[in-house]
Protein backbone atom coordinates (compact mmCIF):
# COMPACT_ATOMS: atom_id res chain seq x y z
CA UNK A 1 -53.29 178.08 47.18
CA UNK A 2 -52.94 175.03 45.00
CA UNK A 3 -52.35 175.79 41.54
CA UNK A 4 -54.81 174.58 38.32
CA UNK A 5 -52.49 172.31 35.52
CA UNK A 6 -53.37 173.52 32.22
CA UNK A 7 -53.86 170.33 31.30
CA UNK A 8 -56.86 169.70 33.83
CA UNK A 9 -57.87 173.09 32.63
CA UNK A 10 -57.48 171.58 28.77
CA UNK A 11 -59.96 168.78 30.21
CA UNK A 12 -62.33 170.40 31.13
CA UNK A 13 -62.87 172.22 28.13
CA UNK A 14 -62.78 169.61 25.96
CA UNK A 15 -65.13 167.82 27.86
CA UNK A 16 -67.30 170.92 28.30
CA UNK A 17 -66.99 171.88 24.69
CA UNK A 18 -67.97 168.41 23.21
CA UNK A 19 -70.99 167.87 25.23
CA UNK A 20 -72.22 171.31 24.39
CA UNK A 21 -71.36 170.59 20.70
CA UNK A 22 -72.96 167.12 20.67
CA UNK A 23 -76.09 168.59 21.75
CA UNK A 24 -75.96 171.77 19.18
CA UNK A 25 -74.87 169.25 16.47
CA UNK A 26 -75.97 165.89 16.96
CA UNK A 27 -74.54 163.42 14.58
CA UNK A 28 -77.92 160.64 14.81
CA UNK A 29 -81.10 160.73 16.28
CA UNK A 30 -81.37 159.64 19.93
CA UNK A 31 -83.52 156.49 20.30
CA UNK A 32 -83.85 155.87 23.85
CA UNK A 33 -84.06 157.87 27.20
CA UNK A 34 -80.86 160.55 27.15
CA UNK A 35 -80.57 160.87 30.84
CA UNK A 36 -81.35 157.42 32.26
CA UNK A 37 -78.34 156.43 29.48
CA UNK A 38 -75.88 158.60 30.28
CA UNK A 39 -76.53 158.39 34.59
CA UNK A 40 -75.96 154.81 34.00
CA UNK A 41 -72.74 155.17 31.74
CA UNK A 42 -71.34 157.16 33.83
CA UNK A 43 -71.59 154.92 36.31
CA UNK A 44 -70.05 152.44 34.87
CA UNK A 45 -67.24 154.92 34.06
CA UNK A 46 -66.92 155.76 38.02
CA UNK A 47 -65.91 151.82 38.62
CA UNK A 48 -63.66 151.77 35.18
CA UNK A 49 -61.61 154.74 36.55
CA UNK A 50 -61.41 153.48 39.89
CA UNK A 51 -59.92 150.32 38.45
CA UNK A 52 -57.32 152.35 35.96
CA UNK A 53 -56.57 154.77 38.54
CA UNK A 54 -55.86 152.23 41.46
CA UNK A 55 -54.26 149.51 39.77
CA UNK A 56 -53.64 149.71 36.11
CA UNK A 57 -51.54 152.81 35.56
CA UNK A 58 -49.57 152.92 39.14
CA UNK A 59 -48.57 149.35 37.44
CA UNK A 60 -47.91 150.60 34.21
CA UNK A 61 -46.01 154.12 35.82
CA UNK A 62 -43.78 151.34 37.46
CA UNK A 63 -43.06 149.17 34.46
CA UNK A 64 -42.36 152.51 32.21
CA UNK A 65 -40.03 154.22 34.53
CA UNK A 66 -37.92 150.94 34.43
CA UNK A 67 -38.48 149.92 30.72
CA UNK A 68 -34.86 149.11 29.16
CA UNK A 69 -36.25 147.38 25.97
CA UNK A 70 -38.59 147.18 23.41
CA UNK A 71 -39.14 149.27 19.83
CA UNK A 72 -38.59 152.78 20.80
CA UNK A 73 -35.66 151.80 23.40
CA UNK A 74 -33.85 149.79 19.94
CA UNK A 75 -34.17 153.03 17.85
CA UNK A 76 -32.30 155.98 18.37
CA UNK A 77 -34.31 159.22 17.52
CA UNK A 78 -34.24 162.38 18.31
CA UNK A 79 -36.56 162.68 21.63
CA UNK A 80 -39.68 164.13 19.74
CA UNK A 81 -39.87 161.46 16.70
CA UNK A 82 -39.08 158.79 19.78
CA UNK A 83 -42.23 159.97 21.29
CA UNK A 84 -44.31 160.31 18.38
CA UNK A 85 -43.33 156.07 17.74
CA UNK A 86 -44.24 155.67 21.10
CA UNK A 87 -47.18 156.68 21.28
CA UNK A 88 -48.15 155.67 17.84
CA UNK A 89 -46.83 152.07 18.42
CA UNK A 90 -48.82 152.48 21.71
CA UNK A 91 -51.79 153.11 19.41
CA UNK A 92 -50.75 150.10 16.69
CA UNK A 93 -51.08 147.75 19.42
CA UNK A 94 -54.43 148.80 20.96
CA UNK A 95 -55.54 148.29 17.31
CA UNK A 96 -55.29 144.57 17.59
CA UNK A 97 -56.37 144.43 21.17
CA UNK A 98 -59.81 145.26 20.08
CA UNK A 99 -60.35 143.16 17.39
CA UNK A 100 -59.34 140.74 20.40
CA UNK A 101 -62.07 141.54 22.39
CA UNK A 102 -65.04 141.08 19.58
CA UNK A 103 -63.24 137.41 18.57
CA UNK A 104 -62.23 136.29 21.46
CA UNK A 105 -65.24 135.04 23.47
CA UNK A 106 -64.61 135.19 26.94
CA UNK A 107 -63.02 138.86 26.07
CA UNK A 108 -66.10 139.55 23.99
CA UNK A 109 -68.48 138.84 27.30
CA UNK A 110 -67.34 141.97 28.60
CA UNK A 111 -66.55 144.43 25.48
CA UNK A 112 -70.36 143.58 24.63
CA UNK A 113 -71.32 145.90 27.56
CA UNK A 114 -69.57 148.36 25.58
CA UNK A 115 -71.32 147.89 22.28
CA UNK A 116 -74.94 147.51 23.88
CA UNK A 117 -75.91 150.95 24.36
CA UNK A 118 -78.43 151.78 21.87
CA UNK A 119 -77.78 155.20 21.40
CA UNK A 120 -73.83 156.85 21.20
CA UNK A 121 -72.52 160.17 22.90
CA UNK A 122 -69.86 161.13 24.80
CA UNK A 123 -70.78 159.08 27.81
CA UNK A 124 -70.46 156.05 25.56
CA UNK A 125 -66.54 155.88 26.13
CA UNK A 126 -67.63 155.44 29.70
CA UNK A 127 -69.36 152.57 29.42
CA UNK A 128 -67.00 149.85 30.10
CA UNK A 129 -66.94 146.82 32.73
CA UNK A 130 -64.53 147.54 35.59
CA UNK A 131 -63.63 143.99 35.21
CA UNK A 132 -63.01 144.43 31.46
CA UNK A 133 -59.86 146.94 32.80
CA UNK A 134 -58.80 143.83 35.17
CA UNK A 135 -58.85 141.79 32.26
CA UNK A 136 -56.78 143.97 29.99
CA UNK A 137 -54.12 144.33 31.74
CA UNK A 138 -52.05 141.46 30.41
CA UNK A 139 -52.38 143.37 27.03
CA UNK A 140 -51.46 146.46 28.64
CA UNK A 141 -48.25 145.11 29.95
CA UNK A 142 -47.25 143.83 27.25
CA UNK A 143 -48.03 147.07 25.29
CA UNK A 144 -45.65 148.68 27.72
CA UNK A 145 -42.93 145.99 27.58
CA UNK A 146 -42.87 145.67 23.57
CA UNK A 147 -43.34 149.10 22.62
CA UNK A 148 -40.34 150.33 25.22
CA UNK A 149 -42.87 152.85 26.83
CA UNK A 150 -41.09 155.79 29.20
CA UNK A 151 -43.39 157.46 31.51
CA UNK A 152 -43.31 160.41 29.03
CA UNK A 153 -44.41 157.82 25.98
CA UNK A 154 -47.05 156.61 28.33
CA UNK A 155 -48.10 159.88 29.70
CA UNK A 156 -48.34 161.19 26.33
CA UNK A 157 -50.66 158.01 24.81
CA UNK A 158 -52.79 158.15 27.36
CA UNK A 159 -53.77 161.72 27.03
CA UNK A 160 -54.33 161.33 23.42
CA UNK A 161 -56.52 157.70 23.69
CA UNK A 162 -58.00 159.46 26.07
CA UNK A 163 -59.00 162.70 24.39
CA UNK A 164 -59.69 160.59 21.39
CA UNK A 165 -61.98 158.00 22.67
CA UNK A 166 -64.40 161.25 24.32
CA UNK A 167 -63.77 162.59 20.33
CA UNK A 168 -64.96 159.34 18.19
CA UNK A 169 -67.48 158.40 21.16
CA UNK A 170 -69.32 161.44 20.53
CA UNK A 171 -72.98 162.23 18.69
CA UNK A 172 -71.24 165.16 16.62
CA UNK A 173 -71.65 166.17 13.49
CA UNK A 174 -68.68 168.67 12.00
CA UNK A 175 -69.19 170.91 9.83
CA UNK A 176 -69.05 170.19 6.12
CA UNK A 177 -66.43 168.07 4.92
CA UNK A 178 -64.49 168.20 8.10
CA UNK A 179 -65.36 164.42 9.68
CA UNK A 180 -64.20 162.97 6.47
CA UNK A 181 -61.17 164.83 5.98
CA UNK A 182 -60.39 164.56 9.69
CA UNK A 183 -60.84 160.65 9.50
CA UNK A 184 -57.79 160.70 6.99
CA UNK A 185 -55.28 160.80 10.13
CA UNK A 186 -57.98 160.09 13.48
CA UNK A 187 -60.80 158.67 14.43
CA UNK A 188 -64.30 160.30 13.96
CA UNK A 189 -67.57 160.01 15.24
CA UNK A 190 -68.71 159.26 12.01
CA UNK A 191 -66.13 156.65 11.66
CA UNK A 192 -66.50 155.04 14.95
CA UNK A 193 -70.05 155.06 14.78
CA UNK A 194 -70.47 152.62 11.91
CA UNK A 195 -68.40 150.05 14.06
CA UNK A 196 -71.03 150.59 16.76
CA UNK A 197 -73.34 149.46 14.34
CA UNK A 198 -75.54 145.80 14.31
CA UNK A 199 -74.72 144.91 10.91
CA UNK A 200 -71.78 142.02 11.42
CA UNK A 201 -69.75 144.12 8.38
CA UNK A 202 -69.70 147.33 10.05
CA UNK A 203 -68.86 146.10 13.23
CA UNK A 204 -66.03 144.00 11.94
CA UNK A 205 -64.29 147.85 10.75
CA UNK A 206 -62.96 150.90 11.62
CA UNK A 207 -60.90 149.10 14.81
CA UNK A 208 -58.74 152.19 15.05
CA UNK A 209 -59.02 154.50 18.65
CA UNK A 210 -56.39 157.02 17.38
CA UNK A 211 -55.13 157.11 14.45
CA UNK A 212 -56.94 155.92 11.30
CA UNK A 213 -53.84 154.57 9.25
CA UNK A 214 -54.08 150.83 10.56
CA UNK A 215 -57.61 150.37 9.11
CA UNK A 216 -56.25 151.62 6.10
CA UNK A 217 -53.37 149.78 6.25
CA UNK A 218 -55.29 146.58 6.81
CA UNK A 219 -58.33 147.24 4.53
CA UNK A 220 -60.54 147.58 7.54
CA UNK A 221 -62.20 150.98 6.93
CA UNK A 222 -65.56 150.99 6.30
CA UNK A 223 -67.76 154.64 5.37
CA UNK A 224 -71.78 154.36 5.58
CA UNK A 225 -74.37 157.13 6.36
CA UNK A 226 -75.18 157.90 9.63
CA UNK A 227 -78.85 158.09 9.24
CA UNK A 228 -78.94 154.47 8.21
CA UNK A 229 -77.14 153.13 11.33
CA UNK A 230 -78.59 151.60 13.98
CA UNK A 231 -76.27 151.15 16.93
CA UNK A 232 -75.90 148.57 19.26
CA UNK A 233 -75.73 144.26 19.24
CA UNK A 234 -78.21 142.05 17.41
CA UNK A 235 -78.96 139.72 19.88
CA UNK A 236 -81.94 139.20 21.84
CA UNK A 237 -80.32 139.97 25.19
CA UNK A 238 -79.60 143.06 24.66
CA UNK A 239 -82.18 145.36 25.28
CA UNK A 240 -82.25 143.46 28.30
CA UNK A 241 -78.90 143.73 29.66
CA UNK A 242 -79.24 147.38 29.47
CA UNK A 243 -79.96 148.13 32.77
CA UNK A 244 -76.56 149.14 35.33
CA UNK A 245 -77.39 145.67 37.49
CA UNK A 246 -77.75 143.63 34.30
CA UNK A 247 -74.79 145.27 32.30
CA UNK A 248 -72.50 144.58 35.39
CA UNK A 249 -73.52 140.67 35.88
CA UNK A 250 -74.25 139.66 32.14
CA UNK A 251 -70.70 138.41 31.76
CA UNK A 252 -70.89 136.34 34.25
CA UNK A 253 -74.60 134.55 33.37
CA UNK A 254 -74.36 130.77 32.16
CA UNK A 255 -76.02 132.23 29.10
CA UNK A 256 -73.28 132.35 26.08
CA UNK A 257 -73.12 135.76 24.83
CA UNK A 258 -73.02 135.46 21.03
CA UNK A 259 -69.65 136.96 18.96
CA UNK A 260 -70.63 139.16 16.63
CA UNK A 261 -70.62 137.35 13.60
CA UNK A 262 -68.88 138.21 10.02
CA UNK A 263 -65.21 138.03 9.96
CA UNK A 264 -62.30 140.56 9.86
CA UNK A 265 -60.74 140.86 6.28
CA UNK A 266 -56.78 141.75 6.90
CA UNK A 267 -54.30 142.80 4.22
């Protein structure tokens, strides 16, 4: 009889355990259709993993296991601080990466599909273009390369984007305080959500996936009520594109697909 990781077991829960929470506590008010959203995101999720699990991280496995160089390779540490850099390095870098993909426009024709969904919840951090995984993967080499990734490094950062991109993608509201003070070391719904906003400002913030030190670092964190925010893009195609056979061909349409505008202020 096979036997159950603890990790997959650790999935589950957390998975379980947001959605349930999500619902119990929701962070805004839903404006559109909650099940014809989330069937379609997770759609879209089923060809993103198909694309990460068949090409991008037996790729990035291979590149790890024989990774001789790079910022955590030049440092000697003790094992646990060398992972901790690793993975935080990992995280550093991913930071940039996305304020790639809103500026840069032929990146931005797919991370749009992303930011489009009118409403946010778990199934949110599903909602990516399987191409816009094809199209990363430069970046993700070269997150590899320069940050000296092992397999343990990588293991280890993917769990934690991971876990923390289900987190901040969520509708939840924590209790009290908690979202603020949490949002002094990670990401938060409540701090992800005002970057999910219309408003050119908000969107141009709060860049972080894991840890919230580079958008203080670099002046980008931005704070705003929930009730006030209206997620999604301001343009006109939007609504539009909302549909699974739209979302999947809109980056491809002759139609230019507007940057957000507003630009990023950097310390």
């Amino acid at each position: 009889m096979a036997r159950i990781s603890p990790l997959a077991v650790a999935g589950v829960a957390l998975i379980g355990g947001l959605w349930l929470a999500e619902r119990a506590r929701p962070l805004r008010r839903q404006t559109h259709d909650t099940t014809t959203r989330q069937v379609r995101n997770i759609a879209m999720g089923a060809g993103t993993m198909l694309v990460v699990t068949a090409i991008e991280m037996p790729l990035l496995t291979r590149l790890a296991k024989n990774n001789r160089h790079g910022l955590v390779q030049a440092i000697r540490l003790p094992r646990p601080l060398q992972i901790v850099l690793g993975v935080a390095a990992m995280d550093y870098a991913y930071y940039w990466w996305h304020i790639a993909t809103h500026k840069v426009p032929f990146l931005w024709r797919f991370h749009r599909v992303h930011h489009i969904d009118p409403d946010m919840d778990m199934t949110t951090a599903l909602r990516f273009h399987a191409v816009d995984m094809l199209v990363s993967l430069p970046f993700r080499v070269a997150q590899v390369l320069l940050t000296g990734a092992d397999p343990t490094i990588l293991t280890a950062h993917r769990r934690f984007f991971d876990a923390s991109v289900l987190f901040h993608h969520s509708n939840l509201r924590l209790p009290g305080q908690w979202d603020e003070r949490l949002s002094l070391v990670f990401t938060t719904p409540g701090m992800h959500g005002v970057h999910h906003s219309k408003v050119p400002e908000d969107m141009s913030s709060n860049w972080t996936s894991g840890l919230s030190l580079w958008d203080r670092l670099h002046g980008t964190l931005r704070r705003k009520p929930q009730d006030i925010i209206d997620i999604g893009v301001a343009d006109r195609a939007s609504l539009a594109d909302l549909s699974l056979g739209n979302s999947l061909t809109a980056p491809f349409r002759r139609t230019p697909q507007p940057l957000p505008p507003g630009n990023i202020s950097l310390r």
